[in-house]
PDB file of N, CA and C in Angstrom:
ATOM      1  N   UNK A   1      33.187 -17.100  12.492  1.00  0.00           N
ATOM      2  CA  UNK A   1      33.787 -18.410  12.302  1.00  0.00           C
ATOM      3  C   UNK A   1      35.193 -18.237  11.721  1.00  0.00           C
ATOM      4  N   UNK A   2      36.142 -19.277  12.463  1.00  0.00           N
ATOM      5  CA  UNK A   2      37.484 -18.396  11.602  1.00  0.00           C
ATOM      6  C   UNK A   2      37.856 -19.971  10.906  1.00  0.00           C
ATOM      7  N   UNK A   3      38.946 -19.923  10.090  1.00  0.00           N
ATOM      8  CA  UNK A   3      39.242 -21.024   9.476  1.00  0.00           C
ATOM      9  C   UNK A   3      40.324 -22.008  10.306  1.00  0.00           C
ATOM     10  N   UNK A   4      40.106 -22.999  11.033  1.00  0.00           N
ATOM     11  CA  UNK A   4      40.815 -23.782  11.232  1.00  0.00           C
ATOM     12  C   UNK A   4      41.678 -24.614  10.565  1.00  0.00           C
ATOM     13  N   UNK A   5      43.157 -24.857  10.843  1.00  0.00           N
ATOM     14  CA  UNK A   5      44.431 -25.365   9.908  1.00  0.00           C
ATOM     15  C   UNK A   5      44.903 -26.603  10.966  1.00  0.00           C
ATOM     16  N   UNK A   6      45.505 -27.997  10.726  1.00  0.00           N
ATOM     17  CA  UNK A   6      45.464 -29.000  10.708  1.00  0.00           C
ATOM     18  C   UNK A   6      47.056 -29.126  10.590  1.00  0.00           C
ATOM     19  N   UNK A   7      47.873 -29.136  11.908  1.00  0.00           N
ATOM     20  CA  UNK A   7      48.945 -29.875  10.853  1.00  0.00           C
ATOM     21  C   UNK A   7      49.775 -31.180  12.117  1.00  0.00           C
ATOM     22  N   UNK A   8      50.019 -32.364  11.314  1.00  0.00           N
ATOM     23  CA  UNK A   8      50.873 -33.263  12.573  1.00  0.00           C
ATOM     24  C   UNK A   8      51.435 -34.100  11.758  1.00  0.00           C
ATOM     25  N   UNK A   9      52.121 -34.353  12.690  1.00  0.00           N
ATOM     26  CA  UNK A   9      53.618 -35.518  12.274  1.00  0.00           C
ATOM     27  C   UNK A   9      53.376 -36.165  13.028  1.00  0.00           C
ATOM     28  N   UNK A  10      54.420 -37.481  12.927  1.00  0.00           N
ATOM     29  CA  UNK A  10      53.987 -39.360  13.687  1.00  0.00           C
ATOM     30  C   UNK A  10      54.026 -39.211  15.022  1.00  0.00           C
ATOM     31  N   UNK A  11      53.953 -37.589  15.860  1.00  0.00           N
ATOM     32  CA  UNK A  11      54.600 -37.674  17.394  1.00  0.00           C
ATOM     33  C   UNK A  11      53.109 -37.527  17.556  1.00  0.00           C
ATOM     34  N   UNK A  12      52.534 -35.902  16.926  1.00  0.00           N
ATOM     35  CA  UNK A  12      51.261 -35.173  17.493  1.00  0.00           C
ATOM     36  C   UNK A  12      51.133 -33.945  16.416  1.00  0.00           C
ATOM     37  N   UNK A  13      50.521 -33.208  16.998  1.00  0.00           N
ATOM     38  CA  UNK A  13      50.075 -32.520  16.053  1.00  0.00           C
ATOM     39  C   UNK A  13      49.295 -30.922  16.898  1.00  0.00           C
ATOM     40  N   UNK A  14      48.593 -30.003  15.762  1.00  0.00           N
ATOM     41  CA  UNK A  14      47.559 -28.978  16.674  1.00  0.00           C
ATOM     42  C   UNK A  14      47.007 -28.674  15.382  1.00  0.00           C
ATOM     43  N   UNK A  15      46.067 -28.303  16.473  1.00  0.00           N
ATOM     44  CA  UNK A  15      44.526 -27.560  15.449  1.00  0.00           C
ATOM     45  C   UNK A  15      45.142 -26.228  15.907  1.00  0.00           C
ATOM     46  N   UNK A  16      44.911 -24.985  14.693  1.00  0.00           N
ATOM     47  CA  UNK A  16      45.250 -23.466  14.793  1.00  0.00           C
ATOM     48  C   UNK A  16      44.681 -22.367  13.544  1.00  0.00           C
ATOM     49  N   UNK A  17      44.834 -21.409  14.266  1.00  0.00           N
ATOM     50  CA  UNK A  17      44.105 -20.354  13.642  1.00  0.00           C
ATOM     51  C   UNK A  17      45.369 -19.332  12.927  1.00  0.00           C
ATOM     52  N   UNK A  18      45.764 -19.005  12.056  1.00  0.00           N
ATOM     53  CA  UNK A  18      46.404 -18.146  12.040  1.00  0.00           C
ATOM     54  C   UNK A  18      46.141 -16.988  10.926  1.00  0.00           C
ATOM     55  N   UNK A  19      46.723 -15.311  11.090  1.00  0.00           N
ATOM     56  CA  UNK A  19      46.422 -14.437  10.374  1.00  0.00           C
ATOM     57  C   UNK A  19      47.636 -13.697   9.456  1.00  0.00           C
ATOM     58  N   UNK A  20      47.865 -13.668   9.030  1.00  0.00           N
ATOM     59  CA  UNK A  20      48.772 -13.273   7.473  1.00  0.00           C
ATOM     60  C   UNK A  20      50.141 -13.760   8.463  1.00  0.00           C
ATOM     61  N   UNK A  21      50.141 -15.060   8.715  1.00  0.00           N
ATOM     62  CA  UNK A  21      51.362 -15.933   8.891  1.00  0.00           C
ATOM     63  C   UNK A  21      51.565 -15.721  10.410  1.00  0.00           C
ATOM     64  N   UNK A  22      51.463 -15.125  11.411  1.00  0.00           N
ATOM     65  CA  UNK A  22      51.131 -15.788  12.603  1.00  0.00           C
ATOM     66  C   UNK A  22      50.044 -16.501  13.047  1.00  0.00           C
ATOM     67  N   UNK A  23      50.702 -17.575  14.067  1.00  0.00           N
ATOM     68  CA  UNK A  23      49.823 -18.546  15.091  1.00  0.00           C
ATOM     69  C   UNK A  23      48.962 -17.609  15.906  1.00  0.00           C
ATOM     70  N   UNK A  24      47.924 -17.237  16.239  1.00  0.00           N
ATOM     71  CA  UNK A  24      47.285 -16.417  17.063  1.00  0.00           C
ATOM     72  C   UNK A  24      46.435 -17.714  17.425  1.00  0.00           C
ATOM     73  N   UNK A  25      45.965 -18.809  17.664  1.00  0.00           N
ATOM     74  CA  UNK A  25      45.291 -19.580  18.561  1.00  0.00           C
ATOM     75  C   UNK A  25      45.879 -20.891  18.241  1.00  0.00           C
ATOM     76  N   UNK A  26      46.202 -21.787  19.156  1.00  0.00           N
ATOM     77  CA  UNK A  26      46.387 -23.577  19.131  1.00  0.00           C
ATOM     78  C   UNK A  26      46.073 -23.985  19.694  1.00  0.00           C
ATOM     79  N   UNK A  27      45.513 -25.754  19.167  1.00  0.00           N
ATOM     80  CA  UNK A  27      45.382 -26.577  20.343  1.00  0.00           C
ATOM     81  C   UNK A  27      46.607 -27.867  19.938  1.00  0.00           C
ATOM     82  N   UNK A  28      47.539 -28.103  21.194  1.00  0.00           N
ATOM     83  CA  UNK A  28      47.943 -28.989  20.928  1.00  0.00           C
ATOM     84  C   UNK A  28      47.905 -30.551  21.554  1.00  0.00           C
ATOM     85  N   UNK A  29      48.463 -31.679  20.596  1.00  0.00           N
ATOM     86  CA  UNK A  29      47.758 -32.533  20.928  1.00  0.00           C
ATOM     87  C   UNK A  29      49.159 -33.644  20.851  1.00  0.00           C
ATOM     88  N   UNK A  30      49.737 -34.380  21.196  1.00  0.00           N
ATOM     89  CA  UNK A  30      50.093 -35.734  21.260  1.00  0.00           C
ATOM     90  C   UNK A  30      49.255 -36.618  20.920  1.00  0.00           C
ATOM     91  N   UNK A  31      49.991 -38.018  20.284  1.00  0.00           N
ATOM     92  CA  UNK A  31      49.442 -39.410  20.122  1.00  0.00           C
ATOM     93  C   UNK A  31      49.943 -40.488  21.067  1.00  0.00           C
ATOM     94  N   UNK A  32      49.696 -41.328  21.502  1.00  0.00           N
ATOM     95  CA  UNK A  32      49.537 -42.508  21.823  1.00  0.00           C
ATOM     96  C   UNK A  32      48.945 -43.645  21.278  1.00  0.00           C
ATOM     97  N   UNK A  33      49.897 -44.120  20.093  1.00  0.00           N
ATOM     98  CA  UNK A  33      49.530 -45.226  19.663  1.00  0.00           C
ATOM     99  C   UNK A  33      48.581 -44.580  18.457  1.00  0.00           C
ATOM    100  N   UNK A  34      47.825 -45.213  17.689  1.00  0.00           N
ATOM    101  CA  UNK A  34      47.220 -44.712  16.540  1.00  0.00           C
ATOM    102  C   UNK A  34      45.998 -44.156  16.689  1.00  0.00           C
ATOM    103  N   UNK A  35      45.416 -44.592  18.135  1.00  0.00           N
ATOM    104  CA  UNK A  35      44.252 -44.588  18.188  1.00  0.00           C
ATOM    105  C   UNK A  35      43.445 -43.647  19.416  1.00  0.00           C
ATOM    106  N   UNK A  36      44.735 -42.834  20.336  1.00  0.00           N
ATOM    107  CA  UNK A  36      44.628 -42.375  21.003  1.00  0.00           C
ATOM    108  C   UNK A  36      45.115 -41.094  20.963  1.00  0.00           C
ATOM    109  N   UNK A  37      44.395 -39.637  21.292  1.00  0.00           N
ATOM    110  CA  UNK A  37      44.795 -38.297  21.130  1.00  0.00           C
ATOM    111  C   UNK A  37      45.037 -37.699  22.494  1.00  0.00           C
ATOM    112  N   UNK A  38      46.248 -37.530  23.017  1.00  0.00           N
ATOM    113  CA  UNK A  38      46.166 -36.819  24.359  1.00  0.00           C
ATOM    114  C   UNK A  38      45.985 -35.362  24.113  1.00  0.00           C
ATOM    115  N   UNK A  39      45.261 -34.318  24.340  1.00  0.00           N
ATOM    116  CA  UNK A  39      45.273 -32.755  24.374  1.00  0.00           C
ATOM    117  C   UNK A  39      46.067 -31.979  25.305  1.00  0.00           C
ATOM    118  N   UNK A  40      47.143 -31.475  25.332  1.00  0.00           N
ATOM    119  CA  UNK A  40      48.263 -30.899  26.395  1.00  0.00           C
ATOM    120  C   UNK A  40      47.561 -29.741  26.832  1.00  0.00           C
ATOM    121  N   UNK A  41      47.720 -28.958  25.511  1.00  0.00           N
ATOM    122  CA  UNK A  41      47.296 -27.425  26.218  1.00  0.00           C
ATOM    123  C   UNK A  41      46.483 -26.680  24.339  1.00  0.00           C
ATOM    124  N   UNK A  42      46.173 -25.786  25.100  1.00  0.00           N
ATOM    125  CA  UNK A  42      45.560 -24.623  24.453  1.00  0.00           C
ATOM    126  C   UNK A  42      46.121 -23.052  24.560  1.00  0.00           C
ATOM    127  N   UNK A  43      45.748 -22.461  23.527  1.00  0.00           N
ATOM    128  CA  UNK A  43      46.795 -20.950  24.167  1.00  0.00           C
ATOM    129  C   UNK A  43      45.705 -20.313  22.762  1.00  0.00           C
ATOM    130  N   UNK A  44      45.012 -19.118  23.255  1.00  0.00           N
ATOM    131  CA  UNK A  44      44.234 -18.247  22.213  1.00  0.00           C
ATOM    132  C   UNK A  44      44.761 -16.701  22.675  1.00  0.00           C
ATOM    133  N   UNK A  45      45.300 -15.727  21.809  1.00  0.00           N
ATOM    134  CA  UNK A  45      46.016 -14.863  22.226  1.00  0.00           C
ATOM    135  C   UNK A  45      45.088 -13.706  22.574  1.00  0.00           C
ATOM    136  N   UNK A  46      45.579 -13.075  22.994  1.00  0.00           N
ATOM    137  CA  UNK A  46      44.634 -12.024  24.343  1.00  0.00           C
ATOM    138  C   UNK A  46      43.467 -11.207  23.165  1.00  0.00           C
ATOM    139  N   UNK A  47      43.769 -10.898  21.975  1.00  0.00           N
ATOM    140  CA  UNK A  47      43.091  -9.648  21.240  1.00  0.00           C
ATOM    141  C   UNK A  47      41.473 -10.488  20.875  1.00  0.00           C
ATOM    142  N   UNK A  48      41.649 -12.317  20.791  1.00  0.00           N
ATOM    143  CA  UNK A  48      40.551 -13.120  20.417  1.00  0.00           C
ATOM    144  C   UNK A  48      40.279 -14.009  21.771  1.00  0.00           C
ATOM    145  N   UNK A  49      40.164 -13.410  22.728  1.00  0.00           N
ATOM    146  CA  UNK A  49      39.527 -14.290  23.950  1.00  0.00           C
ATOM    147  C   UNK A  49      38.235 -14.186  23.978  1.00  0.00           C
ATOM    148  N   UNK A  50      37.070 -14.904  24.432  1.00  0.00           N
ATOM    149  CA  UNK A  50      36.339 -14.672  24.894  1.00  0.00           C
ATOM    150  C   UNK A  50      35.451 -14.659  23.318  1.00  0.00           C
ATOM    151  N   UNK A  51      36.171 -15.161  22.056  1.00  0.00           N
ATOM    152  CA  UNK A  51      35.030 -14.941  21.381  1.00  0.00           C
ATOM    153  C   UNK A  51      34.752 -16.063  20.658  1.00  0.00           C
ATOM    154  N   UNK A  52      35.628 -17.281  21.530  1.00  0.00           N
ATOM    155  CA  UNK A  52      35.128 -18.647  20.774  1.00  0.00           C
ATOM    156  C   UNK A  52      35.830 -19.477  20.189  1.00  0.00           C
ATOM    157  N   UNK A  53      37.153 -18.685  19.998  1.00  0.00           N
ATOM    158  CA  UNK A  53      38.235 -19.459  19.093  1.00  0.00           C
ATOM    159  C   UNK A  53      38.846 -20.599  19.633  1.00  0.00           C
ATOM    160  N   UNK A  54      38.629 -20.841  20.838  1.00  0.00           N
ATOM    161  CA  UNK A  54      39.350 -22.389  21.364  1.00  0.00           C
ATOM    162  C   UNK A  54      38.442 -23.480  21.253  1.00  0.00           C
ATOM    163  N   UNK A  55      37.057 -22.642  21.390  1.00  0.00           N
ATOM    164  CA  UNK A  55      35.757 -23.826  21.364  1.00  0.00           C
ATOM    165  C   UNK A  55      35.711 -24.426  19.703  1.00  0.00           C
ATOM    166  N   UNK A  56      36.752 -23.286  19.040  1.00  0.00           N
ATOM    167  CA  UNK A  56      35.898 -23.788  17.287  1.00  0.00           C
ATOM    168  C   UNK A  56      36.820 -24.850  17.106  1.00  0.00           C
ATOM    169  N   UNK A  57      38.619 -24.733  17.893  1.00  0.00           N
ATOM    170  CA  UNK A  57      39.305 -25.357  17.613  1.00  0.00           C
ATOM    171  C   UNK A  57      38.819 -26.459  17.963  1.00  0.00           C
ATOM    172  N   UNK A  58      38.685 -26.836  19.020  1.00  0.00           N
ATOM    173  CA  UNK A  58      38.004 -28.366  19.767  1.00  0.00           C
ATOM    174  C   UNK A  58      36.854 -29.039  18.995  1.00  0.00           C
ATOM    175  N   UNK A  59      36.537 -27.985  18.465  1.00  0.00           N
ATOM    176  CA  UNK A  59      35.105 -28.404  17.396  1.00  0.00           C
ATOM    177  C   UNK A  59      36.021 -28.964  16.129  1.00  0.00           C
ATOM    178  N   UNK A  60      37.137 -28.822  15.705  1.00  0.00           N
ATOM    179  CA  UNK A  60      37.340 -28.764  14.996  1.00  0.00           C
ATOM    180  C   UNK A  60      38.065 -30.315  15.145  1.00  0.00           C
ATOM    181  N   UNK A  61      38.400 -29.875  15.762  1.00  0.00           N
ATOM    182  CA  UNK A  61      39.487 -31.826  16.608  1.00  0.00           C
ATOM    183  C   UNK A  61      38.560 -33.065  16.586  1.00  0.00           C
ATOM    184  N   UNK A  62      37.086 -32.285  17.338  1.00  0.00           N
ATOM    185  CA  UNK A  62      36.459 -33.520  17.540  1.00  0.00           C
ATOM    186  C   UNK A  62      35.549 -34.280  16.285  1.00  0.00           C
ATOM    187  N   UNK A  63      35.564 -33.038  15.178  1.00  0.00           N
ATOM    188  CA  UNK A  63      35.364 -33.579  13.963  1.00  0.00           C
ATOM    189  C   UNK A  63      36.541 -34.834  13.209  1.00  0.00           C
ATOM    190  N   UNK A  64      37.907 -34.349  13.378  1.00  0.00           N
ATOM    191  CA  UNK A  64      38.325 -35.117  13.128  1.00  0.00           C
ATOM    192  C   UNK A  64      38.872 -36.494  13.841  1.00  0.00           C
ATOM    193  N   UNK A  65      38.940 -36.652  14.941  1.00  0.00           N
ATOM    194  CA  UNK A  65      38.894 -37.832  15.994  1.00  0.00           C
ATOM    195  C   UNK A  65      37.930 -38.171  15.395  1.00  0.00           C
ATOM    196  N   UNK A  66      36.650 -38.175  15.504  1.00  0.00           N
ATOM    197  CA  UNK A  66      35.377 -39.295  15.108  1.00  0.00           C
ATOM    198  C   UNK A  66      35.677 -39.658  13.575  1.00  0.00           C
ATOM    199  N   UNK A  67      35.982 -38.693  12.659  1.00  0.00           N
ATOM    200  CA  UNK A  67      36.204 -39.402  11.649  1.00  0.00           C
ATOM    201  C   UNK A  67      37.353 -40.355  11.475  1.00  0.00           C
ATOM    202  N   UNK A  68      38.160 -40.453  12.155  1.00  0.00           N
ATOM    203  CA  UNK A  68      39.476 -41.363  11.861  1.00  0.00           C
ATOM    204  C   UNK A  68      39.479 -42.440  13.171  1.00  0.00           C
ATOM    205  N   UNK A  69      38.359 -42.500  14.236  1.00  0.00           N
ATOM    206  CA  UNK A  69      38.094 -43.322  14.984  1.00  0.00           C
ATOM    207  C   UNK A  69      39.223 -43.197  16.092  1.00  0.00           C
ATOM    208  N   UNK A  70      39.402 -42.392  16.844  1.00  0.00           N
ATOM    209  CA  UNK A  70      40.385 -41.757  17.446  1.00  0.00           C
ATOM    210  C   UNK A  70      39.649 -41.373  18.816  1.00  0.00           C
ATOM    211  N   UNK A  71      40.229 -41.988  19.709  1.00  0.00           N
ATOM    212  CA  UNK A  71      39.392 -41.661  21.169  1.00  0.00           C
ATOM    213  C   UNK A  71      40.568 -40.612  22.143  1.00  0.00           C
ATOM    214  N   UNK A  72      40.028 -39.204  22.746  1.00  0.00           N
ATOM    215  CA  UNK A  72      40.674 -38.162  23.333  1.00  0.00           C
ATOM    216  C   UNK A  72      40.897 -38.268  24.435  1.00  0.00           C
ATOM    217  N   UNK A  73      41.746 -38.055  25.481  1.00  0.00           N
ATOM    218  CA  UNK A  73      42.302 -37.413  26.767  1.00  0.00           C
ATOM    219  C   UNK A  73      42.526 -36.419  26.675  1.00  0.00           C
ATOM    220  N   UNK A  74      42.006 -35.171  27.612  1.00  0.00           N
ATOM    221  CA  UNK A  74      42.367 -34.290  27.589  1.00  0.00           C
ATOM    222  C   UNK A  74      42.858 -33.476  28.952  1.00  0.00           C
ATOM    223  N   UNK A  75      44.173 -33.450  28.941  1.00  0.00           N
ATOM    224  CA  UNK A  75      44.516 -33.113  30.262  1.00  0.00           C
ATOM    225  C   UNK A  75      44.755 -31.529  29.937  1.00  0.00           C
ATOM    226  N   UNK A  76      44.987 -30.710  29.049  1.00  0.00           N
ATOM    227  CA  UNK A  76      44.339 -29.595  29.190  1.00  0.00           C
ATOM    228  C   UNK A  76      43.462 -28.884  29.775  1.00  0.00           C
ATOM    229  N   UNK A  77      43.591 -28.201  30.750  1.00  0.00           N
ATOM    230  CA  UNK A  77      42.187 -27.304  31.588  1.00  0.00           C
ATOM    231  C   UNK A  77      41.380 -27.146  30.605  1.00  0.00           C
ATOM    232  N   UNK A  78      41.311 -26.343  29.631  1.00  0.00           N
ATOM    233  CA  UNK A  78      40.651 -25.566  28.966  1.00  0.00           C
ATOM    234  C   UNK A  78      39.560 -26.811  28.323  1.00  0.00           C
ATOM    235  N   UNK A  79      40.620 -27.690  27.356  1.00  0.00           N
ATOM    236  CA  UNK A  79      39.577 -28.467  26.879  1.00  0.00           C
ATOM    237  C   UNK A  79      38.921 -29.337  28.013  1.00  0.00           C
ATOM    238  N   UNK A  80      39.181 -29.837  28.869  1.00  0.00           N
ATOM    239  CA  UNK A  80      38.393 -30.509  30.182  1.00  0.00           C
ATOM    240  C   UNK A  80      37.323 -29.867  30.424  1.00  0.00           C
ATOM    241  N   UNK A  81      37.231 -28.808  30.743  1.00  0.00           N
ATOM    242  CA  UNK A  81      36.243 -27.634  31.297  1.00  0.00           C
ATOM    243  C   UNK A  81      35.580 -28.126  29.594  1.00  0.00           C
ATOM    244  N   UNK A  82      35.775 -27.920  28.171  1.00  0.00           N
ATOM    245  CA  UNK A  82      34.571 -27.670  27.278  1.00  0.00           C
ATOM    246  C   UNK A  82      34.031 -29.237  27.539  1.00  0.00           C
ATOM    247  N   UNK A  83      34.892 -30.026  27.214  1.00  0.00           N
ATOM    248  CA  UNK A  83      34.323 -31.647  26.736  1.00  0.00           C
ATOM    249  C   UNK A  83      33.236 -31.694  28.314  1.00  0.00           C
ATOM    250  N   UNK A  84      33.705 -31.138  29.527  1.00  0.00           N
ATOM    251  CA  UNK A  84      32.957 -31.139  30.478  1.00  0.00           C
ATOM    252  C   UNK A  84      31.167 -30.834  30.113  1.00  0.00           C
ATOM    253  N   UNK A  85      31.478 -29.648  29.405  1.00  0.00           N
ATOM    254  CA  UNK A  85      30.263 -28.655  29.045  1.00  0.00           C
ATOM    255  C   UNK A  85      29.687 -28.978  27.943  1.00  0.00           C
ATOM    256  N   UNK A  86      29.899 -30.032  26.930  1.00  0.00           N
ATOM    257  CA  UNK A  86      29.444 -30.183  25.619  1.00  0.00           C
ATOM    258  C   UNK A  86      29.391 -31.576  25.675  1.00  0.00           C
ATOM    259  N   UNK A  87      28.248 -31.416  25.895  1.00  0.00           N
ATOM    260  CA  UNK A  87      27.970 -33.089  26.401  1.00  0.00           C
ATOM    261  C   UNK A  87      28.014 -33.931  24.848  1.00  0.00           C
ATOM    262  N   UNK A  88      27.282 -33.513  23.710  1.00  0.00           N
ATOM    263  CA  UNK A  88      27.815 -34.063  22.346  1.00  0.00           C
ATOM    264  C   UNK A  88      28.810 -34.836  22.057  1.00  0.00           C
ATOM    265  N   UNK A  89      29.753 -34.264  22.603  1.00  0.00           N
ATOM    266  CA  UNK A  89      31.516 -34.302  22.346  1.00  0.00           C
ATOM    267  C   UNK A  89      31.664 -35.517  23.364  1.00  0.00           C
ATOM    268  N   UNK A  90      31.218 -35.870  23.976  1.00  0.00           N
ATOM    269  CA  UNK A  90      31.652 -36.733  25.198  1.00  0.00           C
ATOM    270  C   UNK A  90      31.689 -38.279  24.813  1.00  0.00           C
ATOM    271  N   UNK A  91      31.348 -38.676  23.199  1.00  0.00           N
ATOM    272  CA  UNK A  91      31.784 -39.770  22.991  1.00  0.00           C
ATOM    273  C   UNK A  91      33.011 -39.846  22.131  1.00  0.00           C
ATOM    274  N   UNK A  92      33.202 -38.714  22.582  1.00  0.00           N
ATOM    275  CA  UNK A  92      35.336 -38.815  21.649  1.00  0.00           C
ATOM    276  C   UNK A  92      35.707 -39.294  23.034  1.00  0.00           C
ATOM    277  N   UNK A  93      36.551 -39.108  23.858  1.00  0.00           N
ATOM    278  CA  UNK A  93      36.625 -39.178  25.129  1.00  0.00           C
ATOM    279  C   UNK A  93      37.055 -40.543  25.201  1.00  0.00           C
ATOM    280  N   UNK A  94      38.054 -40.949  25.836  1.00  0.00           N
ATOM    281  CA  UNK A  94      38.603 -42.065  26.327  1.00  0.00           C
ATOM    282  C   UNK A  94      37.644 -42.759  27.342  1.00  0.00           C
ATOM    283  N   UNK A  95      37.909 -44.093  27.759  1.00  0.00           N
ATOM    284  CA  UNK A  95      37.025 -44.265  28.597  1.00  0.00           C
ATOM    285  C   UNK A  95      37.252 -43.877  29.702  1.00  0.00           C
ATOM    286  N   UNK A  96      36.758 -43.812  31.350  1.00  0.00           N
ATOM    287  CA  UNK A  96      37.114 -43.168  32.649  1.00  0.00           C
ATOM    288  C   UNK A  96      37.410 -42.030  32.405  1.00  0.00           C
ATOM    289  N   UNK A  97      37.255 -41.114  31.751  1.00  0.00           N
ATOM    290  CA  UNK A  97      38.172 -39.833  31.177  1.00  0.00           C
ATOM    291  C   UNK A  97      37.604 -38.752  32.560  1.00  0.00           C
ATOM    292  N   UNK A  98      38.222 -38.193  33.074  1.00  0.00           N
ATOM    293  CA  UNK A  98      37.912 -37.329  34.310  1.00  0.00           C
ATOM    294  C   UNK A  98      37.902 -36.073  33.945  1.00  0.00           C
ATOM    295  N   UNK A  99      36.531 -35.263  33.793  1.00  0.00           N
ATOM    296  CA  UNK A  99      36.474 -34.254  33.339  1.00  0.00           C
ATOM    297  C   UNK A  99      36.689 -33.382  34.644  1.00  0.00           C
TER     298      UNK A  99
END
């Protein structure tokens, strides 16, 4: 489990992982309006693929969307393909949202 970090301003924001001061995983995200989170992209760097770190980030997003009542788009591949696969998660989700 690695520690997820939180940071945004009034545009958008990203969920990220980082190790003695580099970014080594993000997800980033735009707003629309107060109540809406668009997800752009994702980027987890080659040495931590494959071991989860984009899924913890998204885990980590969709904790905070539900708590602040915040409904997601995610035109990101990456997150499309999880929210696709994690059916849980599928009431963050905008409505019509096309996985």
């Amino acid at each position: 489990m690695i520690e997820v970090k939180h940071s945004q301003d009034a545009k958008g924001g990203s969920f990220y992982y980082e190790r003695q001061g580099h970014r080594l995983a993000e997800m980033v995200y735009v707003m629309a309006g107060n109540e809406k989170m668009i997800i752009e992209h994702t980027d987890v760097d080659d040495s931590l693929r494959g071991q989860g770190v984009g899924k913890q980030l998204q885990e980590a997003l969709v904790e905070y969307v539900r708590a602040n009542n915040i409904k997601v788009l995610p035109l990101c591949p990456f997150a499309k393909a999880t929210f696709a696969k994690t059916k849980e998660w599928q009431d963050v989700l905008v409505e019509n949202a096309v996985l």
